[in-house]
Protein backbone atom coordinates (compact mmCIF):
# COMPACT_ATOMS: atom_id res chain seq x y z
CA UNK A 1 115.08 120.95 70.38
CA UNK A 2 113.84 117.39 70.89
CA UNK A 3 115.02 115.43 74.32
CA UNK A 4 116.25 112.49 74.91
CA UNK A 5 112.74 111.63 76.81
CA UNK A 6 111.17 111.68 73.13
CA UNK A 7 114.00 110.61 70.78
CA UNK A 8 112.16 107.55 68.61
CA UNK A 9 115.52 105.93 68.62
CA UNK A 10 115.73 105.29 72.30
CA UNK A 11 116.58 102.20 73.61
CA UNK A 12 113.44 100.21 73.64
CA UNK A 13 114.62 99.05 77.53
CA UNK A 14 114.06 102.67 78.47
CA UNK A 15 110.80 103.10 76.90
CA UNK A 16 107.64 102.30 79.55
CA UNK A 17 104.96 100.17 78.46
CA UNK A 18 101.44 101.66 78.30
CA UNK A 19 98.78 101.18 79.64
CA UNK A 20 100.30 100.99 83.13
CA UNK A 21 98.91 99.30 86.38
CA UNK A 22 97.73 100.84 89.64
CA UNK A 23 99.67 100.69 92.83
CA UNK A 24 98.40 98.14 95.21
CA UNK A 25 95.88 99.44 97.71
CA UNK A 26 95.62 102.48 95.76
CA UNK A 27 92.38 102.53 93.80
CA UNK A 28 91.24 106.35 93.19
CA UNK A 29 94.86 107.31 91.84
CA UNK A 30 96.20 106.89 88.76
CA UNK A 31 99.60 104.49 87.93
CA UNK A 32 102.73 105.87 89.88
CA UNK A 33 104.71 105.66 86.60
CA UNK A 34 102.17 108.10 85.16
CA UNK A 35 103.06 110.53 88.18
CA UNK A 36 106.45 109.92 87.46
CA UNK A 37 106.47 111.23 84.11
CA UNK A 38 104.54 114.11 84.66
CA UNK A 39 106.89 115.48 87.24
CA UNK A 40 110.11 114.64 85.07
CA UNK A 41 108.17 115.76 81.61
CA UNK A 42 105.06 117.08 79.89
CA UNK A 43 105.80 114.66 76.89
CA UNK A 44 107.65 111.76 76.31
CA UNK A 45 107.48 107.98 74.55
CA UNK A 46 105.81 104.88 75.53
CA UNK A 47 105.89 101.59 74.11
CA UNK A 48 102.34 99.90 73.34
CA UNK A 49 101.24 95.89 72.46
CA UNK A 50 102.48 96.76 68.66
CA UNK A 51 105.91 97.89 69.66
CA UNK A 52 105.31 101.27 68.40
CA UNK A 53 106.44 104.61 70.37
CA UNK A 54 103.93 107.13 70.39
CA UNK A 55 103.82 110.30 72.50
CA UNK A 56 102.28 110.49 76.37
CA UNK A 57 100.52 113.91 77.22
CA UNK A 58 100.69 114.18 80.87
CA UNK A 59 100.32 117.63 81.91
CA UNK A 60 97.10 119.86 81.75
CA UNK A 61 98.32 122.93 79.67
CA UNK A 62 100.10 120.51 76.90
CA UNK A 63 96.47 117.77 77.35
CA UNK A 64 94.16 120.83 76.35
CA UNK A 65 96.16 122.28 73.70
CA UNK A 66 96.44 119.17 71.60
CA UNK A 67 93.25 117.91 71.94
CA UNK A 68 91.85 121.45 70.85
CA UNK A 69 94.97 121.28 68.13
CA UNK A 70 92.76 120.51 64.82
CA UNK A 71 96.72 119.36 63.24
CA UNK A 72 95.63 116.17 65.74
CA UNK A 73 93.68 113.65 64.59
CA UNK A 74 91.19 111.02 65.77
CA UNK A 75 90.76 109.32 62.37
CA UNK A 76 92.10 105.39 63.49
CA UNK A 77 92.92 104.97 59.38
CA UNK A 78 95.46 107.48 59.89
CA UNK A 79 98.60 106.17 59.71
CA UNK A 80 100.51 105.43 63.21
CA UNK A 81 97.18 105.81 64.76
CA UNK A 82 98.27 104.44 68.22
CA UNK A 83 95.48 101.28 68.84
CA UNK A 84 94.96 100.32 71.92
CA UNK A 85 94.41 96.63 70.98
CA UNK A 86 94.71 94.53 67.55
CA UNK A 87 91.53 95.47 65.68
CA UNK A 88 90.36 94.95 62.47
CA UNK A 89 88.97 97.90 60.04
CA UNK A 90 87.15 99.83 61.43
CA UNK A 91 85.74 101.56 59.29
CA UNK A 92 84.86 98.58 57.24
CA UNK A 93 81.27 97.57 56.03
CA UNK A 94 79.08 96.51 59.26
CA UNK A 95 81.26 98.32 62.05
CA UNK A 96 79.78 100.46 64.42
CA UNK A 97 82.27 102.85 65.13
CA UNK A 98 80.65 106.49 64.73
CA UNK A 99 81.41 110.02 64.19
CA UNK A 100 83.99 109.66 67.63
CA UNK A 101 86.74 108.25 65.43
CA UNK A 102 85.92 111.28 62.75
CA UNK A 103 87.48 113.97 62.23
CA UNK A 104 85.56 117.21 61.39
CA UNK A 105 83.61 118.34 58.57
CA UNK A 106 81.86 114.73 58.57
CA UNK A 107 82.68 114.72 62.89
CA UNK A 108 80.55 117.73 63.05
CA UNK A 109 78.25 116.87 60.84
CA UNK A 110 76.74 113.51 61.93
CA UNK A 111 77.45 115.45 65.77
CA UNK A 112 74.81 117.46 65.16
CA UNK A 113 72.26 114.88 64.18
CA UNK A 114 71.80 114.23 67.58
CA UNK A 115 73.10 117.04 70.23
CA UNK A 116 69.36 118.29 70.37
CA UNK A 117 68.45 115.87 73.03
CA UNK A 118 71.67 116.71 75.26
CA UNK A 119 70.86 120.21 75.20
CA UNK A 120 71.01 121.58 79.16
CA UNK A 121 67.17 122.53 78.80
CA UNK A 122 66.25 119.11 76.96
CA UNK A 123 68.11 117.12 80.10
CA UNK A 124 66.17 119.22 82.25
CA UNK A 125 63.06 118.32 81.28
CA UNK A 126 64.38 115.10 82.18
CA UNK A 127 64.85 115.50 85.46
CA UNK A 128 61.36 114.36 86.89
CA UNK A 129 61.84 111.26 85.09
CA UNK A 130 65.76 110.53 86.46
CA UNK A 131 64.54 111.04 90.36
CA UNK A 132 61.44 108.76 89.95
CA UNK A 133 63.47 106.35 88.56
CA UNK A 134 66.36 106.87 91.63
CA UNK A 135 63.40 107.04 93.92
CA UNK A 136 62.16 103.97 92.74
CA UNK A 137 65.47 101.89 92.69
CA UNK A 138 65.58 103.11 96.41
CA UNK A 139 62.37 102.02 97.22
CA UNK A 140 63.09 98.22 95.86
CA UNK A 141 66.97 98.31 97.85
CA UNK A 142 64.90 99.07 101.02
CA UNK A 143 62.97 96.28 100.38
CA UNK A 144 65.85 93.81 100.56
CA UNK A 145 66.66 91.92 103.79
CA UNK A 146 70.22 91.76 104.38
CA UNK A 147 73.18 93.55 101.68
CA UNK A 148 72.67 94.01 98.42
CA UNK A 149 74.93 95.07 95.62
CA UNK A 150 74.73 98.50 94.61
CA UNK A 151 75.69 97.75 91.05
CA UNK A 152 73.51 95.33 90.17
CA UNK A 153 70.86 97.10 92.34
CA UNK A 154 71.13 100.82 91.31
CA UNK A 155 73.93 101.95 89.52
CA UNK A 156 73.73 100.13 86.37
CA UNK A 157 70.07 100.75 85.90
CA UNK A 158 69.72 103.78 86.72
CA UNK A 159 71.56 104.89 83.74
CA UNK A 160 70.26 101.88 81.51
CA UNK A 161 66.69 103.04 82.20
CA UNK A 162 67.37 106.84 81.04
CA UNK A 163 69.32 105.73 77.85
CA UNK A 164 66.85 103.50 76.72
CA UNK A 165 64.00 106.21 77.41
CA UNK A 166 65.76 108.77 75.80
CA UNK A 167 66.98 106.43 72.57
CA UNK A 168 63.62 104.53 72.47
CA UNK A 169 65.42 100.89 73.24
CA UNK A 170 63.35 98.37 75.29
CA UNK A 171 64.86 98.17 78.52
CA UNK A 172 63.60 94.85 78.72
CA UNK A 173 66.33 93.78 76.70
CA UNK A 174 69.23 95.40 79.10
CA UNK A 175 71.01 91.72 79.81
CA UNK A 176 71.61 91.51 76.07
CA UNK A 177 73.22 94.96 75.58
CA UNK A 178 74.92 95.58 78.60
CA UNK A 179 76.76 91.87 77.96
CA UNK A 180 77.68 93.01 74.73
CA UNK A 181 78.73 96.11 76.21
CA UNK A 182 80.85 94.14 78.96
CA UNK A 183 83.13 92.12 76.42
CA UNK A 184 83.47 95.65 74.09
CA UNK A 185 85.11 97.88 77.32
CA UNK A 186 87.60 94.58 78.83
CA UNK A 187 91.05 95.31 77.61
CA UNK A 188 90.95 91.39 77.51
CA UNK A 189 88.50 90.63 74.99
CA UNK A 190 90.32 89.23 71.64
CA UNK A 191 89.47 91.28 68.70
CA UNK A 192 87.24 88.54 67.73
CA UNK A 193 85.05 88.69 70.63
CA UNK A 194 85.16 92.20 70.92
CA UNK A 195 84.07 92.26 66.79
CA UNK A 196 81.36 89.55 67.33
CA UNK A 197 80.01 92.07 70.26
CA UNK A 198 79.88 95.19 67.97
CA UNK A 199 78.08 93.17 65.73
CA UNK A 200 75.58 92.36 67.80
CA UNK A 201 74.81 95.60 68.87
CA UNK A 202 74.97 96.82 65.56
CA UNK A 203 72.53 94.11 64.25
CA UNK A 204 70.23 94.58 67.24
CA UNK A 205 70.20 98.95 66.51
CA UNK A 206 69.49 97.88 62.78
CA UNK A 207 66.34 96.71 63.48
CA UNK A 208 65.29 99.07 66.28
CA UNK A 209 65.78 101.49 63.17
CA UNK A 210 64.30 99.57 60.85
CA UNK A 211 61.19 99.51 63.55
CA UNK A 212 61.41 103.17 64.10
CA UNK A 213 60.74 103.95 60.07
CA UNK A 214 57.16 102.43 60.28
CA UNK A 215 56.22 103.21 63.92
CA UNK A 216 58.07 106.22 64.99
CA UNK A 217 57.95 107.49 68.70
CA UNK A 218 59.62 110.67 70.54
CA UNK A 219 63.10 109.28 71.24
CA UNK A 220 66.27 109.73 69.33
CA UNK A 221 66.15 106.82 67.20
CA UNK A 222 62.98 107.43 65.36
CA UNK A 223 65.01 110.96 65.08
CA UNK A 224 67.67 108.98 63.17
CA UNK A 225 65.63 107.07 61.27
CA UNK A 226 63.67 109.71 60.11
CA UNK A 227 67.46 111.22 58.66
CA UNK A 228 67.39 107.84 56.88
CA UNK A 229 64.28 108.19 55.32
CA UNK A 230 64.87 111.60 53.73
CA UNK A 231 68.45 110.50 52.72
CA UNK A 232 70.32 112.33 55.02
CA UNK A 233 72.14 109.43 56.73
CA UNK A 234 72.56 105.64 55.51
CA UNK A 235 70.74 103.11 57.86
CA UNK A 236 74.38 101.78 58.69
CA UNK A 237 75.52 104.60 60.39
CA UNK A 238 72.14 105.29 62.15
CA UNK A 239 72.67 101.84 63.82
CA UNK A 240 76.32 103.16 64.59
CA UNK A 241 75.13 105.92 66.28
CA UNK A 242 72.64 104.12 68.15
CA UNK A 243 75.16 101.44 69.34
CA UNK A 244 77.98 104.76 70.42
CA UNK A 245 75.46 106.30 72.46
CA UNK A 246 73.49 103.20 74.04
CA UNK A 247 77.08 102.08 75.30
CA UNK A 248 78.51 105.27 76.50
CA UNK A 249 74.98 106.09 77.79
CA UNK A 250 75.13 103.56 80.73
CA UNK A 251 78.48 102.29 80.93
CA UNK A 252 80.48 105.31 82.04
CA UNK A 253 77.26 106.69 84.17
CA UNK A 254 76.99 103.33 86.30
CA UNK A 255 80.48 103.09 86.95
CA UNK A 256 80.27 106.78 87.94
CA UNK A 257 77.67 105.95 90.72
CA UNK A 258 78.92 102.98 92.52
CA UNK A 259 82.84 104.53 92.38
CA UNK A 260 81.75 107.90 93.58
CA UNK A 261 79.94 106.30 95.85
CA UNK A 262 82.73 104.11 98.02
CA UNK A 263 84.59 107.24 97.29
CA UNK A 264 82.69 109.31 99.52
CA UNK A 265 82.48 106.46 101.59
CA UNK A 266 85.73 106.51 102.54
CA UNK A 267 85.53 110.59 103.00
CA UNK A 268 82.66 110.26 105.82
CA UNK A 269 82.98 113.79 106.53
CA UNK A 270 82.28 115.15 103.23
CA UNK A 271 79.67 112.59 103.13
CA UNK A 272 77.87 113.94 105.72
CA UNK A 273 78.24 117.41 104.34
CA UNK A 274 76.90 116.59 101.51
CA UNK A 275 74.23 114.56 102.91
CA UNK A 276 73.44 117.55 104.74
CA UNK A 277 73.15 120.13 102.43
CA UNK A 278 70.02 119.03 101.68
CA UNK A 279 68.73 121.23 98.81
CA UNK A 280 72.37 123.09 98.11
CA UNK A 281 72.50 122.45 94.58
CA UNK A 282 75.84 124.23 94.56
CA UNK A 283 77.58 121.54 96.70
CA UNK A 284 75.78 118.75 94.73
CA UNK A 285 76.83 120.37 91.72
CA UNK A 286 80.88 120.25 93.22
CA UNK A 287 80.78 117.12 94.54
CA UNK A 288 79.80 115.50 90.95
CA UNK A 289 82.62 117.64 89.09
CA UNK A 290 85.12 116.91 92.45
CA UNK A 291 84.57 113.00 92.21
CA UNK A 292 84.17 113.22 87.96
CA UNK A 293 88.26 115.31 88.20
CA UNK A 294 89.32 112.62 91.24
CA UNK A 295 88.30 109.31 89.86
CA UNK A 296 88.03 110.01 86.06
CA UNK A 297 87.17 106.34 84.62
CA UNK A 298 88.35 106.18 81.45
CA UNK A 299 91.13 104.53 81.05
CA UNK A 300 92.33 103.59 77.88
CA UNK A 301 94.14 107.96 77.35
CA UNK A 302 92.69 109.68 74.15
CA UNK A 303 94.03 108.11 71.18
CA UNK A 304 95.21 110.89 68.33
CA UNK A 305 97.75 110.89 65.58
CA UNK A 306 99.34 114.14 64.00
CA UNK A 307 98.86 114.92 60.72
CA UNK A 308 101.10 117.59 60.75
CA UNK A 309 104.48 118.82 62.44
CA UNK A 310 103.23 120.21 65.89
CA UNK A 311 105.84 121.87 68.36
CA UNK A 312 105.02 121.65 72.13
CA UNK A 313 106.62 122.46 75.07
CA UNK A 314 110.29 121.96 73.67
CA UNK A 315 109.32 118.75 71.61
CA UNK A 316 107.90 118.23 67.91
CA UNK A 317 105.34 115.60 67.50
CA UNK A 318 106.03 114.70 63.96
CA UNK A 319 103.58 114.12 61.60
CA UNK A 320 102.48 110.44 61.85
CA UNK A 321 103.38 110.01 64.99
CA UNK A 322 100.52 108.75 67.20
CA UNK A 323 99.33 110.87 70.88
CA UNK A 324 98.07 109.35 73.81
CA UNK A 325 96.48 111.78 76.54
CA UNK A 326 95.56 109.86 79.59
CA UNK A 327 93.20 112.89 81.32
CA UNK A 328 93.00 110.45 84.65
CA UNK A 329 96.73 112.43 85.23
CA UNK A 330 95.86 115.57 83.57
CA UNK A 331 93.07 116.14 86.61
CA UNK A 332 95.55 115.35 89.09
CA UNK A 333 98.14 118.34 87.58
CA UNK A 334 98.81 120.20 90.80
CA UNK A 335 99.61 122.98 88.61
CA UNK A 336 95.89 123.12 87.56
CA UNK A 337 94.52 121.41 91.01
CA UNK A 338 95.80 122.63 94.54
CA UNK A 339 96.66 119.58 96.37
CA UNK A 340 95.32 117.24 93.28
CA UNK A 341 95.69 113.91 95.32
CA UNK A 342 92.58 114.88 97.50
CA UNK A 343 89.35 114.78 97.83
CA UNK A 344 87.38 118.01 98.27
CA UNK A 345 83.86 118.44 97.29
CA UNK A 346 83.81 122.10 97.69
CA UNK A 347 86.51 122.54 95.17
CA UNK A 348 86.13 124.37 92.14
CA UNK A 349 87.30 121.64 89.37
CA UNK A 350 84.54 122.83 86.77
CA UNK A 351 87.92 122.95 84.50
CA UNK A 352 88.87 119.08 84.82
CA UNK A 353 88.61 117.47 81.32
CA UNK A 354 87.17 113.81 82.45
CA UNK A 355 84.68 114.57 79.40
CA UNK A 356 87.81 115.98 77.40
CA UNK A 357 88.19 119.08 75.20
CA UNK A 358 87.82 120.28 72.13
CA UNK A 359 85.35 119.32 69.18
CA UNK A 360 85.62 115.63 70.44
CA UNK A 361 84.72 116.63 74.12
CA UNK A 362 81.87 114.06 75.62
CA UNK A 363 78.59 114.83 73.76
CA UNK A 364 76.45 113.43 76.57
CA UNK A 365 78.10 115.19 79.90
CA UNK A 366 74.92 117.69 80.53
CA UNK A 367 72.89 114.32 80.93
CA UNK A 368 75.85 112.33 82.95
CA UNK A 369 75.94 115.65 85.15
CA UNK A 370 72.25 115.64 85.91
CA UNK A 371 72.16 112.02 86.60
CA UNK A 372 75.32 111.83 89.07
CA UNK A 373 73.35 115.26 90.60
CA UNK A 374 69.97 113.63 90.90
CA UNK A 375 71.49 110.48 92.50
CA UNK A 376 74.52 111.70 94.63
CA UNK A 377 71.67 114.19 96.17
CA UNK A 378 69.15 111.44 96.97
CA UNK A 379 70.91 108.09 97.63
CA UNK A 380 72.61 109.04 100.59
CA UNK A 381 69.75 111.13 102.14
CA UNK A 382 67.26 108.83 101.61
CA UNK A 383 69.42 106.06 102.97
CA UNK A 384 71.60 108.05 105.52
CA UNK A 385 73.36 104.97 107.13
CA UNK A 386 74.45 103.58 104.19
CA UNK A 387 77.40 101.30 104.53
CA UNK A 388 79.88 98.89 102.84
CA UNK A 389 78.52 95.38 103.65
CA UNK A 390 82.27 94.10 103.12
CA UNK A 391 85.92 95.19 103.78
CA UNK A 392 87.72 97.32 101.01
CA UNK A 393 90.08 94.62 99.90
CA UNK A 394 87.62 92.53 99.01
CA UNK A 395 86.16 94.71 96.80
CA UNK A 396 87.40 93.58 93.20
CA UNK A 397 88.15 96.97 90.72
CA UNK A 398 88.31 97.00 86.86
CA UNK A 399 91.70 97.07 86.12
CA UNK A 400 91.12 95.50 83.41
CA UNK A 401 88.23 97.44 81.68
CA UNK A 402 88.78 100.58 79.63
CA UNK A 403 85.94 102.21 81.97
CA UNK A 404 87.12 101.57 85.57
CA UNK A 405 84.70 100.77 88.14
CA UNK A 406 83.95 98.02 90.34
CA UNK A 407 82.25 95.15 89.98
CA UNK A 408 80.44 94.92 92.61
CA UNK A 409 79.59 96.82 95.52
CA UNK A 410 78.41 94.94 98.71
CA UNK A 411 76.34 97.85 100.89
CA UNK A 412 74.03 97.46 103.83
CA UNK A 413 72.41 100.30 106.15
């Protein structure tokens, strides 16, 4: 039996528009509306830019089963594929949009290309490399007289430095991707802008390919381009990888650092726990999957589109008919989460899905999960009076990014 709460007809009045807006003051939680809904149902409509009506997942149980639910799509040139913004084809000749917005055999396929490096013991071996460069990020903050801002200072290269290591991109030419990467994430960019960005970064991986076929190194690029040179993979979709990876490889990471960080901040207690734990990997480990479940930065819900009937807790998602599954609510499901409004490092939230679920769950999350370790262990021991430099409400958030953050973050000692 379908409810009222997902009858397409419904008056369009009644039907909420999505994405929704943060309550005022409220920075860590998701939009009230979304709260609203989840109490009241596990499904029901919204209404997006286009006018259309797709489905919003907001319980656990109901998130997990459809994004594991191979009937679900992630294929954008499916019809009633619920956009998030006006865009042009995407999978047209020159766009970099990957194997993300695949579904599988050819998902899988091009997926495996290039898991090898996010293996748990591949990141591993990492690890010396991620705390000299934290170490050394410190070391140049301690330098500075007066505040500095924790963005710009550590949190965006931090990550910039170990994606461009690991892909074999020339950090020296961060300003020009991370730009890019700006104007591709803000929910205001026109589709113009936001094409002319891809574009960029697409041209710019083209030729670090094209470099990598005559002078190969050990990095994942010369990887790909070696799959170009036997056939495996066209040069175009090398430089899409390339472009997926380089922007999910520092964008979700930095915003990761600084947010955790006022987070904890503003828990002084737990900070000093974990401050104190000192070589406790166990409450490290927590604290990164506590603050990854509480803050969850992407923001933009996981975009699907049936491609059959599917029945779901007392509804049937028709084939069609697009699926939006904001996770930022699904982690704060007190019927997965005791208490899911607060903060506790020492919580076991291994099961939160801020990297998702199911074939399409975050390729890179054993290298964001050694990062956030490395640098929630070290930043606040090393500098154990850290402080914000500023008062809260000054502090300016992304609400209008797909990858919430903040844009700066003001912090003396």
């Amino acid at each position: 039996m379908t409810s009222t709460l997902g009858s397409a007809d419904a008056n369009a009045a009644e039907v909420p528009e999505y994405p929704m807006s943060r309550a005022e003051g409220c920075p860590f939680d998701p939009p009230p509306q979304l709260r609203t809904m989840q109490r009241e149902a596990p499904l029901r409509r919204v209404r997006l830019w286009d006018g259309s009506t797709p489905w919003l997942v907001t319980r656990y149980d109901e998130q997990r089963a459809l994004l594991a639910d191979s009937r679900i799509s992630s294929d954008p040139t499916n019809p009633g594929y619920p956009a998030p913004a006006p865009v042009s084809d995407e999978h047209s000749e020159g766009s970099p949009v990957s194997f993300i917005l695949m579904d599988d055999p050819e998902h899988a396929r091009l997926r495996r290309m290039v898991t090898a490096p996010f293996t748990i013991k591949r990141v591993e071996a990492m690890r010396p490399f991620v705390q000299r460069i934290v170490d050394e990020r410190i070391d140049e903050m301690l330098t500075a007289d007066g505040p500095v801002d924790l963005v710009e200072a550590f949190a965006l290269p931090v990550p910039s430095l170990v994606i461009c290591q690991l892909l074999g991109v020339p950090y020296a030419d961060h300003d020009f991707f991370q730009r890019n990467s700006k104007v591709i994430v803000h929910r205001d960019s026109t589709t113009e802008q936001r094409n002319a960005a891809l574009g960029a970064l697409a041209e710019y991986l083209d030729g670090l390919v094209g470099r990598k076929l005559t002078d190969p190194g050990e990095d994942l690029l010369s990887d790909l381009a070696a799959r170009v040179e036997s056939g495996e993979l066209p040069r175009r979709e090398a430089s899409r990888m390339g472009v997926l990876l380089l922007i999910a490889g520092h964008e979700t990471t930095a915003n990761m650092i600084a947010l955790g960080t006022l987070a904890l901040l503003e828990h002084p207690r737990q900070l000093a726990e974990l401050r104190e734990a000192g070589d406790d990997s166990e409450l490290v480990a927590s604290t990164v999957e506590e603050l990854l479940r509480y803050l969850h930065i992407t923001h933009n819900g996981r975009r699907r589109v049936a491609l059959e009937d599917v029945e779901i807790a007392d509804e049937v998602i028709r084939a069609g008919e697009g699926v939006i599954v904001p996770n930022d609510i699904g982690n704060r499901d007190p019927d997965a989460f005791a208490e899911p409004d607060r903060l506790d490092i020492r919580r076991d939230a291994r099961h939160h899905m801020a990297f998702g679920f199911g074939v399409h769950q975050c390729l890179g999350q054993p290298l964001a999960r050694m990062e956030l370790r490395v640098v929630y262990s070290t930043l606040y021991r090393r500098i154990p009076t850290l402080r914000l430099a500023t008062d809260r409400e000054n502090i300016s958030f992304k609400h209008d990014g797909s990858v919430y953050g903040v844009y700066e973050l003001p912090v003396t000692w």
